[in-house]
Protein backbone atom coordinates (compact mmCIF):
# COMPACT_ATOMS: atom_id res chain seq x y z
CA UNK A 1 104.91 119.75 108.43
CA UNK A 2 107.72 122.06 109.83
CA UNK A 3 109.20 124.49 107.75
CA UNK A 4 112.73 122.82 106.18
CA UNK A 5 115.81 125.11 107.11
CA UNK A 6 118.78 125.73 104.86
CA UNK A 7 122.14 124.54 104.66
CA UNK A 8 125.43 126.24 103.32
CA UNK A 9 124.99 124.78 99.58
CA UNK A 10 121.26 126.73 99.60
CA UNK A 11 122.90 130.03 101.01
CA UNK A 12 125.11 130.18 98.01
CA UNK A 13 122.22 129.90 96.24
CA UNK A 14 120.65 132.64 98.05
CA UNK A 15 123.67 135.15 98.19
CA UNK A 16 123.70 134.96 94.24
CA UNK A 17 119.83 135.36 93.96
CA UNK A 18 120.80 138.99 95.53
CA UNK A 19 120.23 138.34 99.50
CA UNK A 20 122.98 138.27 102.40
CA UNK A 21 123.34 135.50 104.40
CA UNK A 22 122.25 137.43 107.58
CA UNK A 23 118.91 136.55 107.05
CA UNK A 24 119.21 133.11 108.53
CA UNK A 25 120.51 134.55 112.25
CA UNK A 26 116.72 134.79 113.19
CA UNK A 27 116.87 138.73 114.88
CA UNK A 28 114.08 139.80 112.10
CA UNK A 29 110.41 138.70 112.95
CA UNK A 30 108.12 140.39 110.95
CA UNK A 31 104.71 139.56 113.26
CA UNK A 32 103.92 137.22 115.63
CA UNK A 33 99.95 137.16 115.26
CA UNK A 34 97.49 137.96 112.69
CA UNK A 35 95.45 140.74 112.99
CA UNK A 36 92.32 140.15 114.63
CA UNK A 37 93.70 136.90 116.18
CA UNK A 38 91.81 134.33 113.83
CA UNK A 39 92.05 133.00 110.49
CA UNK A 40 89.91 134.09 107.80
CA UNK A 41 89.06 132.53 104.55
CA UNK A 42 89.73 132.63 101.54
CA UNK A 43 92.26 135.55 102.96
CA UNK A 44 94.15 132.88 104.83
CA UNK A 45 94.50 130.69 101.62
CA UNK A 46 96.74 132.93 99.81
CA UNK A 47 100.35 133.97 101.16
CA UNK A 48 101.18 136.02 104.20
CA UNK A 49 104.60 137.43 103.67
CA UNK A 50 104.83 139.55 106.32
CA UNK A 51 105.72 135.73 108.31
CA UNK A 52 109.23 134.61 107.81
CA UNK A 53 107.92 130.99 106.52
CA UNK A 54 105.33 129.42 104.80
CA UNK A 55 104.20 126.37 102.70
CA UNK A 56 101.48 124.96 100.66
CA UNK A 57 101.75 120.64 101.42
CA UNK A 58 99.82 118.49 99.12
CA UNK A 59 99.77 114.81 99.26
CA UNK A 60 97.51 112.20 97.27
CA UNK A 61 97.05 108.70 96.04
CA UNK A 62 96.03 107.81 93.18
CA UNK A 63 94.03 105.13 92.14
CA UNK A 64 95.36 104.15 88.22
CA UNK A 65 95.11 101.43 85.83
CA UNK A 66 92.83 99.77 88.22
CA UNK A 67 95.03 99.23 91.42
CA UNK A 68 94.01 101.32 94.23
CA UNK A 69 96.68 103.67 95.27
CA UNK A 70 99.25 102.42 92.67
CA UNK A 71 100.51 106.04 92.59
CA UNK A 72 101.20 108.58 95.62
CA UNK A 73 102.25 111.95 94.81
CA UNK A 74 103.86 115.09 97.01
CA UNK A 75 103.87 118.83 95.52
CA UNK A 76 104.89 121.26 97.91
CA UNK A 77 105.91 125.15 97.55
CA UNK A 78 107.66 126.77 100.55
CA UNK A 79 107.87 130.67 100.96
CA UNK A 80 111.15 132.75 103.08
CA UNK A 81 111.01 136.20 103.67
CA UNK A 82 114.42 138.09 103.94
CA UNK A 83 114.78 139.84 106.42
CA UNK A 84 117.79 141.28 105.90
CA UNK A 85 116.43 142.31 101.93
CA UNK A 86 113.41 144.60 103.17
CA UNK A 87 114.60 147.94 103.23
CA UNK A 88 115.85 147.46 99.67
CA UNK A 89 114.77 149.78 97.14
CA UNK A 90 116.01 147.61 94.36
CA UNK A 91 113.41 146.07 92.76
CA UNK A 92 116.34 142.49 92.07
CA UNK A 93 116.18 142.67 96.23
CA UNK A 94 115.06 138.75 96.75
CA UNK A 95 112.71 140.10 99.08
CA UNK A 96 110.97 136.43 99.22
CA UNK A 97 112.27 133.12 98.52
CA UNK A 98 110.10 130.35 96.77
CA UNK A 99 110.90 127.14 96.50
CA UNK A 100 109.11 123.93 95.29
CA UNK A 101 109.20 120.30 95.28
CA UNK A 102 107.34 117.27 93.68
CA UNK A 103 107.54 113.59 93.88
CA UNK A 104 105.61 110.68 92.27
CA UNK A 105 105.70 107.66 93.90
CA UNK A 106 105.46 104.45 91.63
CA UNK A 107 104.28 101.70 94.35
CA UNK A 108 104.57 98.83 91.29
CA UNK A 109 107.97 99.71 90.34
CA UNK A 110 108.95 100.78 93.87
CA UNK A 111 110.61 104.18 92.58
CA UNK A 112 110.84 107.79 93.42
CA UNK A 113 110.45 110.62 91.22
CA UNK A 114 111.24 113.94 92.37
CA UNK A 115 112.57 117.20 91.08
CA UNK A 116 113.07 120.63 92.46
CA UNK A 117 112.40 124.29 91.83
CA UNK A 118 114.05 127.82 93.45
CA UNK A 119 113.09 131.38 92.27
CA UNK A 120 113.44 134.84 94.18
CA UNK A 121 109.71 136.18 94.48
CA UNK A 122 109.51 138.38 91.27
CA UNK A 123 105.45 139.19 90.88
CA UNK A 124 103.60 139.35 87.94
CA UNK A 125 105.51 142.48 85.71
CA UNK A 126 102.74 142.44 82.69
CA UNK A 127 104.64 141.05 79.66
CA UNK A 128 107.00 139.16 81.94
CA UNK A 129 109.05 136.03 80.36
CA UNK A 130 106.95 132.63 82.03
CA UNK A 131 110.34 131.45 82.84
CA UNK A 132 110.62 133.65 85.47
CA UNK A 133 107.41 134.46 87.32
CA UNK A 134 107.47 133.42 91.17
CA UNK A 135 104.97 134.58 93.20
CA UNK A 136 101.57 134.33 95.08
CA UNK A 137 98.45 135.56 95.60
CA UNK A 138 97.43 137.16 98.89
CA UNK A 139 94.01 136.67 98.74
CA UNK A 140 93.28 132.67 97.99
CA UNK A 141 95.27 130.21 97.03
CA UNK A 142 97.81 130.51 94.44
CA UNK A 143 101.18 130.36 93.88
CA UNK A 144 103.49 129.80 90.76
CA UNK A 145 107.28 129.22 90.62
CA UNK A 146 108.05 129.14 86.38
CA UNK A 147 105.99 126.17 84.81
CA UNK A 148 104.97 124.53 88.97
CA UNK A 149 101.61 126.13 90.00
CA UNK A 150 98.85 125.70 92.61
CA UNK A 151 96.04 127.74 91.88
CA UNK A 152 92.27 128.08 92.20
CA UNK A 153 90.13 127.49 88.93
CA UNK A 154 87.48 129.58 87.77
CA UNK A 155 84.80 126.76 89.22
CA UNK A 156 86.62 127.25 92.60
CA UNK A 157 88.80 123.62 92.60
CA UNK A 158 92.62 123.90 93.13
CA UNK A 159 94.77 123.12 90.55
CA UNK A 160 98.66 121.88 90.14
CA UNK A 161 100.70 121.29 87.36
CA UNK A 162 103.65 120.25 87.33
CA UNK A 163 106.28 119.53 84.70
CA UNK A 164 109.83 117.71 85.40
CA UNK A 165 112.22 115.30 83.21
CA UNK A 166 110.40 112.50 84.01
CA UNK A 167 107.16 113.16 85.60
CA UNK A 168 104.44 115.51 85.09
CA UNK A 169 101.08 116.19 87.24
CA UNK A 170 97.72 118.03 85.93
CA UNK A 171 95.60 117.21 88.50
CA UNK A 172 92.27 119.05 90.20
CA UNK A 173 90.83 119.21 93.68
CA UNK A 174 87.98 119.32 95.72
CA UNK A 175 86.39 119.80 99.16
CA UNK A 176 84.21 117.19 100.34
CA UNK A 177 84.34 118.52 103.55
CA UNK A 178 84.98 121.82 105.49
CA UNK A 179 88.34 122.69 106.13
CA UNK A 180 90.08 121.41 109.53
CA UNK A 181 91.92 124.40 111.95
CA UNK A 182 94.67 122.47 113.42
CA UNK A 183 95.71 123.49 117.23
CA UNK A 184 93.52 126.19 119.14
CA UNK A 185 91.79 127.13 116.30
CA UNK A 186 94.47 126.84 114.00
CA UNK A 187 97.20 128.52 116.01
CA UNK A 188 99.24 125.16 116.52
CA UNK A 189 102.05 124.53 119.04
CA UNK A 190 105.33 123.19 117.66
CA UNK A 191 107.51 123.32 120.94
CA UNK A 192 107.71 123.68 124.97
CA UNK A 193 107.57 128.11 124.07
CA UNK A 194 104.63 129.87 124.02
CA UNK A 195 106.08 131.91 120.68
CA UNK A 196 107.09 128.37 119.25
CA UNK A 197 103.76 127.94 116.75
CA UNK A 198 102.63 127.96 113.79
CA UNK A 199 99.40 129.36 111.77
CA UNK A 200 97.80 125.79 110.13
CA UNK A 201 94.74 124.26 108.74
CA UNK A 202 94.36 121.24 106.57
CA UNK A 203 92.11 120.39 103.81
CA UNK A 204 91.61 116.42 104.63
CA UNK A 205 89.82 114.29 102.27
CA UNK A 206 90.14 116.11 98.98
CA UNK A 207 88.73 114.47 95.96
CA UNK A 208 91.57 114.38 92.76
CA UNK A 209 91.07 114.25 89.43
CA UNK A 210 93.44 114.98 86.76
CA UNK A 211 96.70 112.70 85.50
CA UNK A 212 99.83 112.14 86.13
CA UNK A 213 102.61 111.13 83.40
CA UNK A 214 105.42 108.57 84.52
CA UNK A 215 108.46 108.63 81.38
CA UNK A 216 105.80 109.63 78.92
CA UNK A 217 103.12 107.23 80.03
CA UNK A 218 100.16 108.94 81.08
CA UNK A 219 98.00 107.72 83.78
CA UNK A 220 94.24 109.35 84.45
CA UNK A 221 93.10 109.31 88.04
CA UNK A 222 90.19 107.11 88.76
CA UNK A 223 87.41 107.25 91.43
CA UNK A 224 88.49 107.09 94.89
CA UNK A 225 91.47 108.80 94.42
CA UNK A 226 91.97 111.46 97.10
CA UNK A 227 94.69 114.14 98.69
CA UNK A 228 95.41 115.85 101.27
CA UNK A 229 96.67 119.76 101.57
CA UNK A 230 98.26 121.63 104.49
CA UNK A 231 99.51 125.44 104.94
CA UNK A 232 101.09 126.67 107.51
CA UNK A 233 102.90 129.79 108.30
CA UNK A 234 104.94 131.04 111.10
CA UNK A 235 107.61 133.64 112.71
CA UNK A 236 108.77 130.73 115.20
CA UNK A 237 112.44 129.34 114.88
CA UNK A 238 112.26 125.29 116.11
CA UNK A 239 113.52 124.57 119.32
CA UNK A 240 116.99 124.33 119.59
CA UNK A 241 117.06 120.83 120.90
CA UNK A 242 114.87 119.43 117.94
CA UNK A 243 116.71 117.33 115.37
CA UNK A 244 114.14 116.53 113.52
CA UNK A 245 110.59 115.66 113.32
CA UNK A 246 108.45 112.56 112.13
CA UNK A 247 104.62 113.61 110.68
CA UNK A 248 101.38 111.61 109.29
CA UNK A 249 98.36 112.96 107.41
CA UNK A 250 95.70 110.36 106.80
CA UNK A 251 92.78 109.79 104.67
CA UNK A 252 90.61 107.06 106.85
CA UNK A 253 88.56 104.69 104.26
CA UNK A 254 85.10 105.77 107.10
CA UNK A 255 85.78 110.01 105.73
CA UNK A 256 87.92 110.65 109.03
CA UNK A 257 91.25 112.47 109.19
CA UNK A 258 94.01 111.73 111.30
CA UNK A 259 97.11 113.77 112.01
CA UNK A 260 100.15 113.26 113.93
CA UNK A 261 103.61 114.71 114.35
CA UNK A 262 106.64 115.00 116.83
CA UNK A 263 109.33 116.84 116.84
CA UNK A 264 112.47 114.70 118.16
CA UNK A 265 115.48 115.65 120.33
CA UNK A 266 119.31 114.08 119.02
CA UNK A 267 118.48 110.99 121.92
CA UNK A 268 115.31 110.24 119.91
CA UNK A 269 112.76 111.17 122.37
CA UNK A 270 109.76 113.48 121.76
CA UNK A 271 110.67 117.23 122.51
CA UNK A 272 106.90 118.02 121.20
CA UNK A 273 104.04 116.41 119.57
CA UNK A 274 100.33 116.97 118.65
CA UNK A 275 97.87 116.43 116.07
CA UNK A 276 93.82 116.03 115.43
CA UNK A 277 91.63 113.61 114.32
CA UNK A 278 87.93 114.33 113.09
CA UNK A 279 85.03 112.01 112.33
CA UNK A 280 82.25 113.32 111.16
CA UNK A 281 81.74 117.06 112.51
CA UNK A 282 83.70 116.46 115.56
CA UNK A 283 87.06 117.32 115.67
CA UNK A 284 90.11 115.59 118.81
CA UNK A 285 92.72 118.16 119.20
CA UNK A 286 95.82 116.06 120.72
CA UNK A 287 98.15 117.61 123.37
CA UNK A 288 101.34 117.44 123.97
CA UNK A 289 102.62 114.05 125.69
CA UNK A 290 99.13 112.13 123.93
CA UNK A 291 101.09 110.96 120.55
CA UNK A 292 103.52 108.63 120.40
CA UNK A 293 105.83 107.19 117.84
CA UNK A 294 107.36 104.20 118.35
CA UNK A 295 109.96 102.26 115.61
CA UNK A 296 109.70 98.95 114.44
CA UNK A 297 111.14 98.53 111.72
CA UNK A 298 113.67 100.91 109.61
CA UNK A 299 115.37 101.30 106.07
CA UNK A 300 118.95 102.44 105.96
CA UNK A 301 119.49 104.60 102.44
CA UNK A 302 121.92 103.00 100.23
CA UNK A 303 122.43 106.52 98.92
CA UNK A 304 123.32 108.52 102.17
CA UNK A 305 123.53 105.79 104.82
CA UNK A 306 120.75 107.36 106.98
CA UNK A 307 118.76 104.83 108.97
CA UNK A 308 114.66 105.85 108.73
CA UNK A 309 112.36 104.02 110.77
CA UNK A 310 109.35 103.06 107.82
CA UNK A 311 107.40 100.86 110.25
CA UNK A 312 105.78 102.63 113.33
CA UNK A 313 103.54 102.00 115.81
CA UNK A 314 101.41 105.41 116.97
CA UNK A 315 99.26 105.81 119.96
CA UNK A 316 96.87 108.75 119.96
CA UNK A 317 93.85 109.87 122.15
CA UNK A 318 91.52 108.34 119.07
CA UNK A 319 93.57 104.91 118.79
CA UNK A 320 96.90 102.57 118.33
CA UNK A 321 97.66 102.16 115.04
CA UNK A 322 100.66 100.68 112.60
CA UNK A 323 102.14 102.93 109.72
CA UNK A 324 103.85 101.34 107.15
CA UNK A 325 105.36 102.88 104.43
CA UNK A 326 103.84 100.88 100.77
CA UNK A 327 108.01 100.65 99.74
CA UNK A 328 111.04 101.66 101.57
CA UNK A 329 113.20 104.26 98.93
CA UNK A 330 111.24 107.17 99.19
CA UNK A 331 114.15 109.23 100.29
CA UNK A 332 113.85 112.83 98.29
CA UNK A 333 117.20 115.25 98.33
CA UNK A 334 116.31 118.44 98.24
CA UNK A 335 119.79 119.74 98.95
CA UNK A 336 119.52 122.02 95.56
CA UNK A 337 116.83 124.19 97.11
CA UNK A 338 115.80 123.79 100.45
CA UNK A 339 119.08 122.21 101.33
CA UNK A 340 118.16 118.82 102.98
CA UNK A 341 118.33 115.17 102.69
CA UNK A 342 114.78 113.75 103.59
CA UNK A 343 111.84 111.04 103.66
CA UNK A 344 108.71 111.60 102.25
CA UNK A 345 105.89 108.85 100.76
CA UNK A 346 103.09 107.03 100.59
CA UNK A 347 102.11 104.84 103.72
CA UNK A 348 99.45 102.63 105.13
CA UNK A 349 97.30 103.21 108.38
CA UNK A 350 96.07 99.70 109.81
CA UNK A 351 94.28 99.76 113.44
CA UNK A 352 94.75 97.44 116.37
CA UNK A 353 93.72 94.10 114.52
CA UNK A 354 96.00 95.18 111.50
CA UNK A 355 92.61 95.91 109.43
CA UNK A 356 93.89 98.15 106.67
CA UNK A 357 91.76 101.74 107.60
CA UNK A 358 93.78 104.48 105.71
CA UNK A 359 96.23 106.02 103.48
CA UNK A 360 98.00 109.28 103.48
CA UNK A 361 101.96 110.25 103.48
CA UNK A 362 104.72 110.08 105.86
CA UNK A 363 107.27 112.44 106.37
CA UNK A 364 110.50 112.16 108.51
CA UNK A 365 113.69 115.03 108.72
CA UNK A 366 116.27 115.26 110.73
CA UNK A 367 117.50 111.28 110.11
CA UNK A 368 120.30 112.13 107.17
CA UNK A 369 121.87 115.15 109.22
CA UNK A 370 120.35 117.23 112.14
CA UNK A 371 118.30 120.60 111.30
CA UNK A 372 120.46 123.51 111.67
CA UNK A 373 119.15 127.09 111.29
């Protein structure tokens, strides 16, 4: 999942959080490689501001009130450094940005929940007012924007909670199998450049526990419910030709995990693409020119008139397959925070003979209005 640039309502937003609007011209790059050259763990769990972008991506379905899947849910918390902030001495300089988003998806009622969250990186002042604490740790995972977390327990499961209007999440997390280093060792290419990449490694598979709450109804998660959790970080800018960019991360029913993504060009053609699958202990990096997405069937927004394709048909090096989203309005506007319009939800993975073999989430930018940086 790309990082989501920002658009003129969000740089308002920025300016009065204490930052100039320089910081969006690109000319500061903090580091283009990790020290040592690989990733290291539980170091490479927690934040690395020293990157200009970074977000924590977690998916799910959840299986409630005895229908498989009858939830999906998104929570995701995206990091910006400043560049033009860091020589500050001030300690109101938003030297990072955090921002967060959720969603619940009711597949039953065929509805969207989502809400939003934006905060200037503050740290953890002792005695300091819950309300506003943003920040994260560098070590393992954890970050926290006000009452929106994603943290590690004490018994080593992540955590989120999340509390909007109309939704809430509580829900726990844990391996059932190692972690998965996307790219060449999880340094994963994102255009034709050699500096065009990101840092990334999923967490496939994840067994959740925990409830979610749907206008005061609360739902507990029952076996067999499972998520998904990506973080990536990066100095890259996209390529200026992408418009967009259309990504799956799958749950297969047999323990694999599939992932796919392109990034698209204004003509709709594939500028980039890649992905992985693994079965077992052996892991299919893709390259570039072995994924393709092809439409078949699309949903035009009643809300902003953008045209998403919610029916695909995907070749990759492990197999064809058909994703269809489980309900068309899953459209989330972010343009209070992160500034876009954009489609994110729950889908369906069925193989060759339309055999039902996975679930995971969808996402597709770029359809509502072109990325600009």
């Amino acid at each position: 999942m790309p990082f989501t640039p920002l658009n003129r309502r969000h740089l308002v937003r920025a300016s009065l959080a204490g930052t100039s609007l320089a910081w969006l011209s690109g000319a500061t790059h903090a580091s283009t490689n990790l020290p040592g050259g690989s990733l290291v763990f539980p170091r490479d769990a927690g934040a690395h501001p020293n990157f200009q972008t970074e977000w924590w991506y977690l998916t799910g379905c959840a299986n409630v009130d005895g229908i498989t899947a009858g939830l999906g849910f998104q929570v995701t918390f995206f990091r910006r450094r400043v560049g033009s902030t860091q020589s500050m001495e001030s300690a109101l300089a938003a030297k990072q940005l955090l921002f967060a988003h959720a969603a619940v998806s009711d597949v039953a009622g065929k509805t969207l929940w989502s809400n939003q969250r934006i905060a200037r990186w503050s740290g953890t002042p002792a005695g300091a007012n819950p309300a506003d604490v943003a920040w994260a740790r560098l070590d393992d995972s954890g970050v926290v924007l006000r009452d929106w977390s994603l943290t590690r327990t004490p018994a080593g499961a992540l955590r989120a909670q999340v509390r909007a209007a109309d939704f809430a999440l509580d829900l726990r997390f844990t391996d059932t199998q190692p972690l998965l280093l996307q790219g060449d060792q999880g340094r994963s290419r994102k255009g034709p450049e050699a500096a065009q990449f990101s840092y990334y490694y999923s967490r496939p598979q994840l067994q959740a526990q925990g409830e979610i709450s749907l206008k005061g109804k609360r739902k507990v998660l029952e076996a067999g419910s499972s998520a998904w959790l990506d973080q990536e970080w990066s100095d890259a800018l996209l390529h200026p030709d992408a418009v967009g960019w259309d990504w799956i991360g799958i749950n297969l029913q047999d323990g694999s995990a599939l992932t796919a993504f392109r990034l698209r060009r204004k003509d709709g053609s594939a500028l980039w693409d890649g992905g992985s699958f693994r079965k077992g202990d052996r892991a299919l990096n893709f390259q570039s020119g072995e994924v393709v997405f092809e439409p078949e069937r699309r949903w035009r927004s009643p809300r902003t008139q953008a045209s998403y394709p919610v029916q695909w048909q995907l070749r990759t090096p492990s197999g064809s397959y058909t994703v269809n989203a489980v309900f068309d309005a899953q459209e989330l506007d972010s343009r209070s925070s992160t500034g876009t319009v954009y489609w994110e939800g729950l889908c369906e993975l069925r193989d060759s003979q339309q055999r039902l073999v996975g679930r995971g989430y969808l996402e597709m930018t770029g359809y509502a209005a072109p990325l600009v940086l």
